[in-house]
Protein backbone atom coordinates (compact mmCIF):
# COMPACT_ATOMS: atom_id res chain seq x y z
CA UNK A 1 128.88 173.74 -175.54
CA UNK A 2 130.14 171.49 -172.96
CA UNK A 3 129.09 167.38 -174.05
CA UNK A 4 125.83 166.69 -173.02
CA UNK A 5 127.36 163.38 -171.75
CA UNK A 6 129.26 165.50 -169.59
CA UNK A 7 125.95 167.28 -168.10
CA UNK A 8 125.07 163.72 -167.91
CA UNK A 9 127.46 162.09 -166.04
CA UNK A 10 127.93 164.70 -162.88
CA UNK A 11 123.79 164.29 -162.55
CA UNK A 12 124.14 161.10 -162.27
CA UNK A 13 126.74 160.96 -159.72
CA UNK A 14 125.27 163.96 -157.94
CA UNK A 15 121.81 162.56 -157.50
CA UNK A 16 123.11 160.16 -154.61
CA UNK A 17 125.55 162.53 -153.03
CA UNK A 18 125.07 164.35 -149.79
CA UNK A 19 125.62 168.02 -149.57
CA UNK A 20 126.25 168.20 -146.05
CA UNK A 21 129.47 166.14 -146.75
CA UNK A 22 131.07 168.26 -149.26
CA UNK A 23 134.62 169.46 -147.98
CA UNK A 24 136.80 172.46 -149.64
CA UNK A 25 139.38 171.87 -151.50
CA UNK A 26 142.99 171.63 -149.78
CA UNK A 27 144.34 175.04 -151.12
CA UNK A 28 140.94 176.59 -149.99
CA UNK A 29 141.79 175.00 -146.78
CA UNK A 30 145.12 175.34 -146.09
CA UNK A 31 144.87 179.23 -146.81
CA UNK A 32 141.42 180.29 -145.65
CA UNK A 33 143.33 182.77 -143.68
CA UNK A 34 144.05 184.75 -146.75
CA UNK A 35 140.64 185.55 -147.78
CA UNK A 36 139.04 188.60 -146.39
CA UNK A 37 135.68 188.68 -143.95
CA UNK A 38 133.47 189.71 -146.38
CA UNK A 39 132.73 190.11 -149.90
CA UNK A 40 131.05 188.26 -152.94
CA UNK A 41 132.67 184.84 -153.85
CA UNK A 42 132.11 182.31 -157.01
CA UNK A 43 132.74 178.77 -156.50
CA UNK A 44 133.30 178.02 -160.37
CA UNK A 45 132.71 174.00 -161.61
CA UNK A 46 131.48 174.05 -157.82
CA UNK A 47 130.41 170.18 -157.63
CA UNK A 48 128.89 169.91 -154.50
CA UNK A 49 130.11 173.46 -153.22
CA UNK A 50 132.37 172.67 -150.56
CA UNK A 51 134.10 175.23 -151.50
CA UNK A 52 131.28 177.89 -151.26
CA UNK A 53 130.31 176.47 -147.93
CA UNK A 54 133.50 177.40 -146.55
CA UNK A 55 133.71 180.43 -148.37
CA UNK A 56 130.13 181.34 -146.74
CA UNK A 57 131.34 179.99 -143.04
CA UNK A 58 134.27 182.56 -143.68
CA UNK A 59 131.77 185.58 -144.10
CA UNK A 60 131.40 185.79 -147.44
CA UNK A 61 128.29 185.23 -149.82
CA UNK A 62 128.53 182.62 -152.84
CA UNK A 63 127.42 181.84 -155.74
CA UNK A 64 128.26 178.35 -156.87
CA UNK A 65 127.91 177.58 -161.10
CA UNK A 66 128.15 173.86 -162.11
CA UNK A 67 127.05 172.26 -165.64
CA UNK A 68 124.38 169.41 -163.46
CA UNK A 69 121.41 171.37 -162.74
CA UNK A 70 120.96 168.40 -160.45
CA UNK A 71 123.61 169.61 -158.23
CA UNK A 72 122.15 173.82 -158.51
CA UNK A 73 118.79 172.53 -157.53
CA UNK A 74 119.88 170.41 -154.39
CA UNK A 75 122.72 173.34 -153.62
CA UNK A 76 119.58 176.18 -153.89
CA UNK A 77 117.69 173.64 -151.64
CA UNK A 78 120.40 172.92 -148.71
CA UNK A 79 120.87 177.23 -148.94
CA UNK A 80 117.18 177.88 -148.61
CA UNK A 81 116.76 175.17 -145.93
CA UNK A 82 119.77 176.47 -143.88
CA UNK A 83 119.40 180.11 -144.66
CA UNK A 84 122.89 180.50 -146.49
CA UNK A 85 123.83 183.47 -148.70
CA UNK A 86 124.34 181.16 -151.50
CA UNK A 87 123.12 181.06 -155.25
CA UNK A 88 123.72 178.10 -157.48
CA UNK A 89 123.44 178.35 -161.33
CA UNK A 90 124.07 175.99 -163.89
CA UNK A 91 125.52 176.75 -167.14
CA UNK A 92 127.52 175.44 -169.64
CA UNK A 93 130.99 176.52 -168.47
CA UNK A 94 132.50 176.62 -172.08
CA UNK A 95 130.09 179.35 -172.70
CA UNK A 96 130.06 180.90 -169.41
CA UNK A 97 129.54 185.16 -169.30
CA UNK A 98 131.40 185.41 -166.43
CA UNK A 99 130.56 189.39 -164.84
CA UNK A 100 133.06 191.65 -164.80
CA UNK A 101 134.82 193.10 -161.47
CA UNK A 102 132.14 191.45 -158.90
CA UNK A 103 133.82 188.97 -157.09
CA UNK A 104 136.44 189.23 -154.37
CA UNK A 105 136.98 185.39 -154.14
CA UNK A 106 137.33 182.99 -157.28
CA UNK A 107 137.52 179.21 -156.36
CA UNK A 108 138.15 176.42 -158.92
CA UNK A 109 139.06 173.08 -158.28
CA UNK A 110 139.49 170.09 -160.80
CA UNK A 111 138.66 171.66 -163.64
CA UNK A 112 140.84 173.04 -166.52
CA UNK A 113 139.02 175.39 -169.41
CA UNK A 114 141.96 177.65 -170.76
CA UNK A 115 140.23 179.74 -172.79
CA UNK A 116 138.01 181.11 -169.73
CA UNK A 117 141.80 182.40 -168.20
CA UNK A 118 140.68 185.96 -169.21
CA UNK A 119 137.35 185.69 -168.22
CA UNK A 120 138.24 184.36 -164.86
CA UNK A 121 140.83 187.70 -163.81
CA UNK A 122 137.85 189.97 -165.38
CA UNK A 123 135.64 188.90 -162.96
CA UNK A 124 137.83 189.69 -160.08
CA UNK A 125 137.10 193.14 -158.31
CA UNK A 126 140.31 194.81 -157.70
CA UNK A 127 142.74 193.45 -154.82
CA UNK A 128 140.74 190.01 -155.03
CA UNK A 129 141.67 186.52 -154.91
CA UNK A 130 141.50 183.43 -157.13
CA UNK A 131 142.22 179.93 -155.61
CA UNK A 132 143.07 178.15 -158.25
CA UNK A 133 143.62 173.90 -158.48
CA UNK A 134 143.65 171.32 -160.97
CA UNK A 135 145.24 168.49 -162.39
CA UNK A 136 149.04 168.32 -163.80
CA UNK A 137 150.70 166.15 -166.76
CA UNK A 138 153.63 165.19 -164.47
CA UNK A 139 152.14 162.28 -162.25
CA UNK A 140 153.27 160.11 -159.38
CA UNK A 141 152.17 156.31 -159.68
CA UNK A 142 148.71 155.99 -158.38
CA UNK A 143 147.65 158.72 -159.82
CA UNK A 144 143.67 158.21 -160.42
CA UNK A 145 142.47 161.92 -162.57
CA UNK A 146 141.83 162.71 -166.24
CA UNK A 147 144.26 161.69 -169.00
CA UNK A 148 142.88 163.75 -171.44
CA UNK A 149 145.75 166.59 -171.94
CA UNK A 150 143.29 169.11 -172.54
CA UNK A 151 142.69 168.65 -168.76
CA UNK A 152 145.98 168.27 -167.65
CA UNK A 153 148.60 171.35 -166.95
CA UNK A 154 151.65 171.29 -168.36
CA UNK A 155 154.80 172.58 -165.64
CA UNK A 156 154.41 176.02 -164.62
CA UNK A 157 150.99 176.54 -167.01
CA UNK A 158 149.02 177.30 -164.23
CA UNK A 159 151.49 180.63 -163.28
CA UNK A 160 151.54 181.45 -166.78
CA UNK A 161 147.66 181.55 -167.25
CA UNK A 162 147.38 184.00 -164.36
CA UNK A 163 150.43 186.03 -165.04
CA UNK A 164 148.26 189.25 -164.82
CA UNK A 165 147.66 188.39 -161.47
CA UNK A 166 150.11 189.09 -158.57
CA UNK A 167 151.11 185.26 -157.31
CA UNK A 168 150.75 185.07 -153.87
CA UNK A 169 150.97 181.07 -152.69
CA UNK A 170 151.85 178.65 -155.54
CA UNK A 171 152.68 174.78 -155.06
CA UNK A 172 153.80 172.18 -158.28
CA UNK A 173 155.95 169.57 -156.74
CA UNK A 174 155.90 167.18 -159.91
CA UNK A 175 157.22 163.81 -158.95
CA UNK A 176 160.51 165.26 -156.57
CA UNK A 177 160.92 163.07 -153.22
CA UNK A 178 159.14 160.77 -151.64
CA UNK A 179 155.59 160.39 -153.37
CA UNK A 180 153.63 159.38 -150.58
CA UNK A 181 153.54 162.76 -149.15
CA UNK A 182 152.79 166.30 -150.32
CA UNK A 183 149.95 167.29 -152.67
CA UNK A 184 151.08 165.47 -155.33
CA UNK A 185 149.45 165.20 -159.49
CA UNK A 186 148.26 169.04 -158.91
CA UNK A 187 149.39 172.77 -159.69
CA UNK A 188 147.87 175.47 -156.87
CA UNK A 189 148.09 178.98 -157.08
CA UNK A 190 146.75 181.57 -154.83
CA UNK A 191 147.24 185.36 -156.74
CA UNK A 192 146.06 188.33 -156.34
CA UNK A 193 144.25 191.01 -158.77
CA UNK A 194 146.34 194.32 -158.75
């Protein structure tokens, strides 16, 4: 089981943030016009579920799973209160059952659990999608994420994880060029389930 120190933590933080703020992640954004107009999505380590808020302004439903069940209740509130298809569950994500073949849109952003890899392409129906980014061992100066390796992707892990999928967008530009540009300290793949 994730550390209850963990659980912890994102309650705390998540008890004075404001839902109606939350923003998608920048490979959700910059390739919304991959996903298709309808169909189930999972916004996995969702946060504050910008990423399922998009998903559902897209034309999809959502589910969003986090490990704060402070987040899940406010995100069941704000859905309830503005009528969105959107479920939020909390669970342990270490121990996650993640159902097989249900979802045509997978979104995860900043968070790295190997093991779940498996799990993760499962769950895709056939022909869907998983947007997948997260932090990468080969950092630019500045960089402010975890430093724990276990969440950190080593060069070309993230491609490698997902090689059953079919990659169809995939960005890693390590410390190349000038450093104030780009996405830089992250790994994003879009691919596709055959």
């Amino acid at each position: 089981m994730e550390d209850k120190q963990v659980q912890e933590k994102w309650d705390r933080i998540y008890t004075v943030e404001d839902i109606s703020k939350a923003k998608p992640c920048a490979l959700l954004a910059e390739n919304i016009h991959l996903l298709p107009h309808q169909g189930t999505a999972l916004d996995l380590a969702c946060g504050l579920a910008g990423n399922a808020l998009a998903l559902i302004k897209h034309g999809l439903s959502a589910q969003a799973w986090d490990i704060s069940p402070v987040v899940v209740a406010k995100l069941n509130h704000y859905a309830s209160e503005h009528q969105l298809p959107l479920t939020a569950h909390s669970c342990d994500l270490t121990d996650a059952q993640l159902p097989e073949s249900t979802f045509d849109v997978i979104v995860i952003s900043h968070y790295l659990q190997r093991p779940l890899a498996p799990a993760i392409v499962n769950a895709l129906k056939p022909n869907g999608l998983l947007f997948y980014q997260t932090f990468v061992r080969d950092t630019t100066p500045g960089y402010s994420g975890p430093s724990n390796p276990d969440f950190l992707l080593e060069q070309g892990e993230l491609l490698r994880l997902f090689a059953a999928l079919r990659p169809v967008f995939y960005r890693e530009e390590g410390t190349l060029g000038n450093h104030q540009l780009g996405q830089r300290n992250i790994a994003q793949l879009v691919a596709q389930k055959n």
